[in-house]
N, C-alpha and C. Protein backbone atom coordinates (compact mmCIF):
# COMPACT_ATOMS: atom_id res chain seq x y z
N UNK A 1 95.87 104.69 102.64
CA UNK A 1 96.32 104.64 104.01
C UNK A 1 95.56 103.55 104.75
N UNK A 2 96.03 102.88 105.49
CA UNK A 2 95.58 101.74 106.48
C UNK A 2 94.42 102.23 107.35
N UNK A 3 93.31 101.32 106.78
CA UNK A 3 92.15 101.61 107.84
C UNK A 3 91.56 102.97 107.72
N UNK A 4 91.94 103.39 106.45
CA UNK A 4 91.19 104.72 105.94
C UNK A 4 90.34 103.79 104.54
N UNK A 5 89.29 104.44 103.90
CA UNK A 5 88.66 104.68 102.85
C UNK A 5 89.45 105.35 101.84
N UNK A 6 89.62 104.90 100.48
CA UNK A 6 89.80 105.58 99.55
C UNK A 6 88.92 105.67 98.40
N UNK A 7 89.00 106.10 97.66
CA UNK A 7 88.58 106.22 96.19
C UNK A 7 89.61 105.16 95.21
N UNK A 8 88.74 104.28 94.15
CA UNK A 8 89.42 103.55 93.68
C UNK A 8 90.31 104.25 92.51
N UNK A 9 91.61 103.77 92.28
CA UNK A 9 92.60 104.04 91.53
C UNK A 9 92.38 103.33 89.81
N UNK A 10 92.35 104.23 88.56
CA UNK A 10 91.85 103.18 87.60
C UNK A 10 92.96 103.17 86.23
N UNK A 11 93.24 102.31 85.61
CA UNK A 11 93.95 102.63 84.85
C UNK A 11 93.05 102.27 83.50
N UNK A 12 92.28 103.02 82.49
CA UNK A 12 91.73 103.23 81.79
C UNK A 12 92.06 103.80 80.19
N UNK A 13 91.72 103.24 78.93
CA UNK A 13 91.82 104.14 77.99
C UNK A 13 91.54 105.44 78.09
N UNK A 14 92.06 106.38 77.88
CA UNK A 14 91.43 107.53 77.30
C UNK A 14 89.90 108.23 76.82
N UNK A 15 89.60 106.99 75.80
CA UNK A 15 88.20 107.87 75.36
C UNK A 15 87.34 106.71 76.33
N UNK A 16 87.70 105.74 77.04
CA UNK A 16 86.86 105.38 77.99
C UNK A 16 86.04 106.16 78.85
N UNK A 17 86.46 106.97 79.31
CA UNK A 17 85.85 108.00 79.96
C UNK A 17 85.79 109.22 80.15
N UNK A 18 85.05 110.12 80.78
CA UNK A 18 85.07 111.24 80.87
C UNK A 18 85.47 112.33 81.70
N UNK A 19 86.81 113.51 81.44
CA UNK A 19 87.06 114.08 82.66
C UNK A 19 86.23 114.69 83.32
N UNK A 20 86.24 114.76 84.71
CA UNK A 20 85.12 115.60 85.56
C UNK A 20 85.95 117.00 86.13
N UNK A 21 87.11 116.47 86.48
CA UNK A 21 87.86 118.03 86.78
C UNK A 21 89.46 116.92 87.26
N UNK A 22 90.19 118.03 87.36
CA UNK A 22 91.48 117.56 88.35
C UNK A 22 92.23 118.21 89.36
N UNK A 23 92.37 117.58 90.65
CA UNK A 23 93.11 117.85 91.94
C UNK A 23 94.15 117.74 92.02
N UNK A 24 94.99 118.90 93.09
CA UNK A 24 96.12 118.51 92.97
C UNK A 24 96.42 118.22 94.70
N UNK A 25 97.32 117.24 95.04
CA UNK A 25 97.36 116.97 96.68
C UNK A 25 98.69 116.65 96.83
N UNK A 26 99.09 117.04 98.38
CA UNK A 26 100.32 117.00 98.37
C UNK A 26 100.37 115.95 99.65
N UNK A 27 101.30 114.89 100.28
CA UNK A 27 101.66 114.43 101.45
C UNK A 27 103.10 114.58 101.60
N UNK A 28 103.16 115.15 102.62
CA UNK A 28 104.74 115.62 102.99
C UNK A 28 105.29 116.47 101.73
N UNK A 29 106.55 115.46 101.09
CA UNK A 29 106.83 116.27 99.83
C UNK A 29 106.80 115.20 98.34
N UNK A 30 105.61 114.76 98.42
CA UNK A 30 105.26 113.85 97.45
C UNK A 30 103.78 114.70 97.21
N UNK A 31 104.17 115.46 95.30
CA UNK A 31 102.64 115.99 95.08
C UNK A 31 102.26 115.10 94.20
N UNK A 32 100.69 115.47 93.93
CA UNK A 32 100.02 114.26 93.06
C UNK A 32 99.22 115.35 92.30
N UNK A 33 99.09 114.70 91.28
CA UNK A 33 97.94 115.45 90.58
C UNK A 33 97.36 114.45 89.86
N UNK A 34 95.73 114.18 90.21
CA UNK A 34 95.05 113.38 89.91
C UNK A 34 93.67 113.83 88.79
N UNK A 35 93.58 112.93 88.11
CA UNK A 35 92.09 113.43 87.03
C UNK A 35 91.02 112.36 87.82
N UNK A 36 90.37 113.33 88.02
CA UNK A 36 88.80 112.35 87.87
C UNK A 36 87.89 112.18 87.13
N UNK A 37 87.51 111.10 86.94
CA UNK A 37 86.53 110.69 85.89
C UNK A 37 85.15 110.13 85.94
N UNK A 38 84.55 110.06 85.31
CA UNK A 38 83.37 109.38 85.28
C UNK A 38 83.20 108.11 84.32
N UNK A 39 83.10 106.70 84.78
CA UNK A 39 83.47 105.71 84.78
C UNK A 39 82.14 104.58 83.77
N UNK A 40 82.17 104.97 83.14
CA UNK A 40 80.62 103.90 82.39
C UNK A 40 80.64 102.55 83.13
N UNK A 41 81.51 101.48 83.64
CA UNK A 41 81.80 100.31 83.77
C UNK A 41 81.64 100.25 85.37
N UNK A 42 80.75 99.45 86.12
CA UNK A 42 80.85 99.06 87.13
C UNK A 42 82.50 98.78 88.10
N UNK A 43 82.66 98.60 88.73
CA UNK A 43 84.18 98.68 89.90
C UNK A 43 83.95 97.07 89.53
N UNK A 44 84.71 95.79 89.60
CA UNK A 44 84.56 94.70 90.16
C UNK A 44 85.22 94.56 91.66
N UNK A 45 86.05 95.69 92.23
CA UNK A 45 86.70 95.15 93.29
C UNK A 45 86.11 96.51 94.48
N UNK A 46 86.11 96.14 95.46
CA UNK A 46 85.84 97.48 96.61
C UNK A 46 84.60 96.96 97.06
N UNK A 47 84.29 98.05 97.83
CA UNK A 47 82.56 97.75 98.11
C UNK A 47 81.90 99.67 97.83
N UNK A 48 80.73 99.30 97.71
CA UNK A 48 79.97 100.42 97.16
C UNK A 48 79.57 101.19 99.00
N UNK A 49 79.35 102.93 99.43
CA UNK A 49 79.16 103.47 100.54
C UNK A 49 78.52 103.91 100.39
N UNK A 50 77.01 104.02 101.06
CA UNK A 50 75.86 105.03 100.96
C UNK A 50 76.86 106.77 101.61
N UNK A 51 76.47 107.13 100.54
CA UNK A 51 76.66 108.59 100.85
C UNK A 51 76.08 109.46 102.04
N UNK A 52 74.82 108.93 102.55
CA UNK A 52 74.94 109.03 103.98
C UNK A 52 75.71 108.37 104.97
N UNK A 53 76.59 107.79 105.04
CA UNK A 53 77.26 106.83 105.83
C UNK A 53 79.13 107.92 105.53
N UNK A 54 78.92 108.45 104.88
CA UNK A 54 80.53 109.34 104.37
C UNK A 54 81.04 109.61 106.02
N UNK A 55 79.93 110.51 106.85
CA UNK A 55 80.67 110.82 107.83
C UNK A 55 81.12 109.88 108.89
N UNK A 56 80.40 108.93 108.53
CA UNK A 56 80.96 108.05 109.99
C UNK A 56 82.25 107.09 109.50
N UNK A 57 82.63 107.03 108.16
CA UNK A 57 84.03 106.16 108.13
C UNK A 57 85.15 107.12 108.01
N UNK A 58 86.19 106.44 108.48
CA UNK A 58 87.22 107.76 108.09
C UNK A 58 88.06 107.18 106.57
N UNK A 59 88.09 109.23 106.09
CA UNK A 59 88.13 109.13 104.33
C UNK A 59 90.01 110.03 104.52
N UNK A 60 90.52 109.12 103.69
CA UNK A 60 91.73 110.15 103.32
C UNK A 60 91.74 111.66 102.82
N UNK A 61 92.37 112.26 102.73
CA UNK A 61 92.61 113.55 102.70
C UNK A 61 92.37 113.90 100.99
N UNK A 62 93.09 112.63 100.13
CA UNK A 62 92.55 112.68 99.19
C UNK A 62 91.37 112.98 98.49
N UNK A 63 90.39 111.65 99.47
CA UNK A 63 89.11 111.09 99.42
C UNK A 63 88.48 112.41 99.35
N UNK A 64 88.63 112.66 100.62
CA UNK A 64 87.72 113.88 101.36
C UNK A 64 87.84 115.34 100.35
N UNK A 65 88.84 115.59 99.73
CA UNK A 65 88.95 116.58 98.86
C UNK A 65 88.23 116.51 97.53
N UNK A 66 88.18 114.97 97.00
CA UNK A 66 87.65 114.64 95.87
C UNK A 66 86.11 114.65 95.58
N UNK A 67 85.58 114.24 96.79
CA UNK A 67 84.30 114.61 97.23
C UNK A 67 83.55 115.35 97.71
N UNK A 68 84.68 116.20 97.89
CA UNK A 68 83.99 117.80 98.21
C UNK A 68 83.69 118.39 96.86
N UNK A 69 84.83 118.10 96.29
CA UNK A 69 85.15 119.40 95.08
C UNK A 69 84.09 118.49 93.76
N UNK A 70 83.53 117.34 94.05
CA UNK A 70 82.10 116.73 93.09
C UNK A 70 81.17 116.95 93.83
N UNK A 71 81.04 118.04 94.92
CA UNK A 71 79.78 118.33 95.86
C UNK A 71 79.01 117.11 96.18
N UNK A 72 79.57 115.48 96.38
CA UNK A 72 79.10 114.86 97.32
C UNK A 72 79.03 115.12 98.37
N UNK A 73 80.49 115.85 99.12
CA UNK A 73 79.88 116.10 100.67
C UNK A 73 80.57 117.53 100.85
């Protein structure tokens, strides 16, 4: 969403990485069900957020669910 924060989107092998759990989210009537992972390989694109700084940007609904449910915030 525009002028929100997200979490980056990855398209990855399989045994590249490791599942951490999976969410399911809905907007309007478009559901998603997403895996999260844990990523060995640095991002090349985005910028990195101190985890103290979470509350002051605004995070999608996604975001904000994904990081709850990995007890970042």
């Amino acid at each position: 969403m525009a002028g929100m924060w997200e979490l980056p989107e990855l398209t990855l092998p399989n045994d590249a990485v490791e599942l951490l759990f999976n969410v399911k989210h809905s907007i309007t009537v478009t559901n998603f069900k997403v895996k999260v992972v844990k990523c060995p390989i640095p991002l090349g694109t985005g910028r990195w957020v101190k985890i103290s700084r979470l509350n002051e940007i605004p995070l999608t609904g996604l975001a904000r669910k994904i990081l709850s449910r990995a007890e970042v915030i």
